[in-house]
Protein backbone atom coordinates (compact mmCIF):
# COMPACT_ATOMS: atom_id res chain seq x y z
CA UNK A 1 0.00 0.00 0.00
CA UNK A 2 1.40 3.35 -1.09
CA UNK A 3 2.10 6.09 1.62
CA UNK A 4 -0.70 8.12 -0.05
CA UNK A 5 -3.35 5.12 0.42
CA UNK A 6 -1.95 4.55 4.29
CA UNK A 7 -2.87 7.99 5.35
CA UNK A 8 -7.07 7.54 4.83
CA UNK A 9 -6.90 4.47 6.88
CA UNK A 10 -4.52 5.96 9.40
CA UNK A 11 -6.44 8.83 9.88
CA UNK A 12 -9.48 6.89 10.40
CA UNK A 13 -8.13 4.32 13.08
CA UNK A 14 -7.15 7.42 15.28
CA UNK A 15 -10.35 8.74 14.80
CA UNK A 16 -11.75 5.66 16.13
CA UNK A 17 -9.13 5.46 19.24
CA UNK A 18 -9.43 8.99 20.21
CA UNK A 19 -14.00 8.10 20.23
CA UNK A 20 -13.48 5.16 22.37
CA UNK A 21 -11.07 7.20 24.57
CA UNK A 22 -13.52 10.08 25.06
CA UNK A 23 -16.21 7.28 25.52
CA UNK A 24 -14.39 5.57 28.36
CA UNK A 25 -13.28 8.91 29.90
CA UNK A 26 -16.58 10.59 30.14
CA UNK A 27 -19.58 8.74 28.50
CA UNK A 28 -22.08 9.34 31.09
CA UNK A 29 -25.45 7.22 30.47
CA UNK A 30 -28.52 9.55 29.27
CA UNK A 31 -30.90 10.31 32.32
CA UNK A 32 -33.27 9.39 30.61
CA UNK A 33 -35.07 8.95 26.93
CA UNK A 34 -37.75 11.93 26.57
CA UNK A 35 -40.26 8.91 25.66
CA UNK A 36 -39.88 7.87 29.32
CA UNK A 37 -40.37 11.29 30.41
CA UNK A 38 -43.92 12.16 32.30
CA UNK A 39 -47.00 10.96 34.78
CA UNK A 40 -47.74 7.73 33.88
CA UNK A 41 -51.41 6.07 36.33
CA UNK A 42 -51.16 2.34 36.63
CA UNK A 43 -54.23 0.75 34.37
CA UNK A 44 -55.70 -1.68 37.33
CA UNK A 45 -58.39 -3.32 34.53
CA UNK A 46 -55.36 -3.95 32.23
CA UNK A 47 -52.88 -4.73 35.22
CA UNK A 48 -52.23 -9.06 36.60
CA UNK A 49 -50.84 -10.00 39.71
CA UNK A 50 -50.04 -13.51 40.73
CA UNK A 51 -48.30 -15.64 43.99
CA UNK A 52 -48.10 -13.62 47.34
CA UNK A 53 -48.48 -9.99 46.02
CA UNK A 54 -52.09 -8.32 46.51
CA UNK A 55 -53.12 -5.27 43.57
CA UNK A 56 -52.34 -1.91 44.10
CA UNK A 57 -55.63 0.12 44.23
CA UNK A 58 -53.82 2.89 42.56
CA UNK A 59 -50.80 4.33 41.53
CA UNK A 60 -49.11 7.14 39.81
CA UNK A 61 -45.10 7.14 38.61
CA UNK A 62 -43.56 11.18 37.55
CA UNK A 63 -40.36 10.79 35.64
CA UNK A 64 -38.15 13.81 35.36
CA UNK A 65 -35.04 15.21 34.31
CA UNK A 66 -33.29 17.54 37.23
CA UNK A 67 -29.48 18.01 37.39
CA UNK A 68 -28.62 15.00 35.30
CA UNK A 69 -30.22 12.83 36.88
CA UNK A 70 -33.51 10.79 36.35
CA UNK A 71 -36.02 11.35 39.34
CA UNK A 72 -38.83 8.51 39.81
CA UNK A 73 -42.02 9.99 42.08
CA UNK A 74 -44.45 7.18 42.99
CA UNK A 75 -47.48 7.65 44.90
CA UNK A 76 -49.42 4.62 45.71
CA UNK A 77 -52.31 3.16 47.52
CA UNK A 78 -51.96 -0.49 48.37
CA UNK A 79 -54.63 -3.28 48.23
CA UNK A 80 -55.12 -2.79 51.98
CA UNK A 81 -55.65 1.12 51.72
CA UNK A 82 -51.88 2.57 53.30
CA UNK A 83 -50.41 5.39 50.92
CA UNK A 84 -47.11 5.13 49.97
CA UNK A 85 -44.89 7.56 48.46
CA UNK A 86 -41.61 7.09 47.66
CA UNK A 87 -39.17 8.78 45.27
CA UNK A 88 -35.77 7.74 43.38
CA UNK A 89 -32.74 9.34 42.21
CA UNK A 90 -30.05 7.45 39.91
CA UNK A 91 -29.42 7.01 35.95
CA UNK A 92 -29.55 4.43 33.68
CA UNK A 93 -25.97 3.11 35.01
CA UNK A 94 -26.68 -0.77 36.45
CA UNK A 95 -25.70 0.50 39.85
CA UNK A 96 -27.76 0.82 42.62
CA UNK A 97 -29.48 3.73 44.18
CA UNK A 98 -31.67 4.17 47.15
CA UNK A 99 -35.41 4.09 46.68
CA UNK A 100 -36.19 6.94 49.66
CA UNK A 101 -39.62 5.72 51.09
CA UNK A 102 -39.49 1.66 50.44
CA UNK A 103 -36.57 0.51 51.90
CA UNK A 104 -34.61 -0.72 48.95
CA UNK A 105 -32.37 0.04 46.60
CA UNK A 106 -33.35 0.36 42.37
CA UNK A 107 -30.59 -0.55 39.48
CA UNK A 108 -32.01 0.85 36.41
CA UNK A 109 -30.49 -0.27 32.70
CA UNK A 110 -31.38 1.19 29.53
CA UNK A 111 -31.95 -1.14 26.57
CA UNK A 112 -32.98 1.09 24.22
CA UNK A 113 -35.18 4.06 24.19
CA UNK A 114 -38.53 2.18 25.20
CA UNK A 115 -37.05 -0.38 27.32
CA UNK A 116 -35.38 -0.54 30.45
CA UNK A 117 -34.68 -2.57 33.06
CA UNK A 118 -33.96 -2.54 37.07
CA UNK A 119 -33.06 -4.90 39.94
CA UNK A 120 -34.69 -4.24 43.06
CA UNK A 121 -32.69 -4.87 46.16
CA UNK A 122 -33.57 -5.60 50.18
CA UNK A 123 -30.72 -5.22 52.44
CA UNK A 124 -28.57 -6.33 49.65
CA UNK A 125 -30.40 -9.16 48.26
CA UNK A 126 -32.11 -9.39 44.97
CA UNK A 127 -35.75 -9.11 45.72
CA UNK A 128 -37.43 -8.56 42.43
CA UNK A 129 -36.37 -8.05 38.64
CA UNK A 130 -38.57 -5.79 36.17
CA UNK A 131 -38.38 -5.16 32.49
CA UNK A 132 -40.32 -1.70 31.58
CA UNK A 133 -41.23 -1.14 27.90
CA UNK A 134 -42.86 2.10 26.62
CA UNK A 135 -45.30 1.28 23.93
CA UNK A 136 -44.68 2.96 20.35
CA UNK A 137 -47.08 5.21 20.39
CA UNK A 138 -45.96 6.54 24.05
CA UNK A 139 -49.51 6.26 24.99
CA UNK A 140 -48.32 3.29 27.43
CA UNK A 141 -45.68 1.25 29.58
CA UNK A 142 -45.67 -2.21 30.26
CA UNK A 143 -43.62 -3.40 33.65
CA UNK A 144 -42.98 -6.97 33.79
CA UNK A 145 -42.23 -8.17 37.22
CA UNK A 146 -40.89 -11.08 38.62
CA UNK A 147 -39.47 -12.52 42.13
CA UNK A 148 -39.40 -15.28 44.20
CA UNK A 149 -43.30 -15.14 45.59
CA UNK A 150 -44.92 -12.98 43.05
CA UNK A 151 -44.75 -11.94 39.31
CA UNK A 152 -46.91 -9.07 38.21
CA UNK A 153 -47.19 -7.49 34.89
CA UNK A 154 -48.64 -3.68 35.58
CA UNK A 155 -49.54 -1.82 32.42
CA UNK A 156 -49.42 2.14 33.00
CA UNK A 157 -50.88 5.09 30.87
CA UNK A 158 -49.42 8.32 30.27
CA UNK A 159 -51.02 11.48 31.34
């Protein structure tokens, strides 16, 4: 290969090195996709719940965007009537964040920009795994639960 012919593919492998440098150095995962973005009200006609878990008789999720960050709300009123509210801070990183108001910690993971998923975690311990998908229309999101004494499959609308 002649010097002249080198130099294209030269110039293109250190373009590539110097991307996957800048990647590695400070690729920060997106807080989140604006189609994940919003109120979404869990759809209890549309909603299943099976094992040891009882339905939720409501429940609203607010995703936002505030410093970087991805912020969860959720408000809820369980099958037995308590409120809970409890509200999450983290990204779309795999690692774990605290879940203020239920006592565990959230790993969220970004598979593409209508799916995620997260690990919840008691006192260290996997206690349930969820898959999210936003439908393609927006209009909905599918969560997919599963653990070791329930599995639930809650299907949300947007507001």
């Amino acid at each position: 290969m002649s010097p002249s012919a080198r130099s294209p593919a030269i110039a293109f492998a250190l373009v590539i090195v110097v991307a996957v440098a800048l990647y590695r150095c400070g690729h920060r995962p997106p807080a989140a996709p604006p189609e994940m973005l919003g109120t979404w009200t869990l759809n209890v006609a549309k909603s299943h719940w099976t094992g040891s878990i009882r339905p939720s008789k409501s429940e609203t999720h607010m995703y936002q965007v505030k410093d970087g960050h991805l912020h969860i709300t959720t408000d809820r009123v369980t099958a037995d009537g308590r409120t809970i509210h409890s509200e999450w801070i983290g990204m779309f990183d795999g690692k774990d964040y605290p879940n203020a108001g239920e006592g565990q910690t959230l790993a969220l993971t970004l598979i593409d920009d209508l799916t995620y998923d997260f690990v919840a975690k008691t006192n260290g311990e996997v206690s349930s795994t969820t898959r999210v998908v936003v439908s393609a229309d927006g209009k909905t999101k599918t969560g997919a639960t599963t653990a070791k004494t329930f599995s639930s499959t809650k299907v949300y609308d947007r507001q």
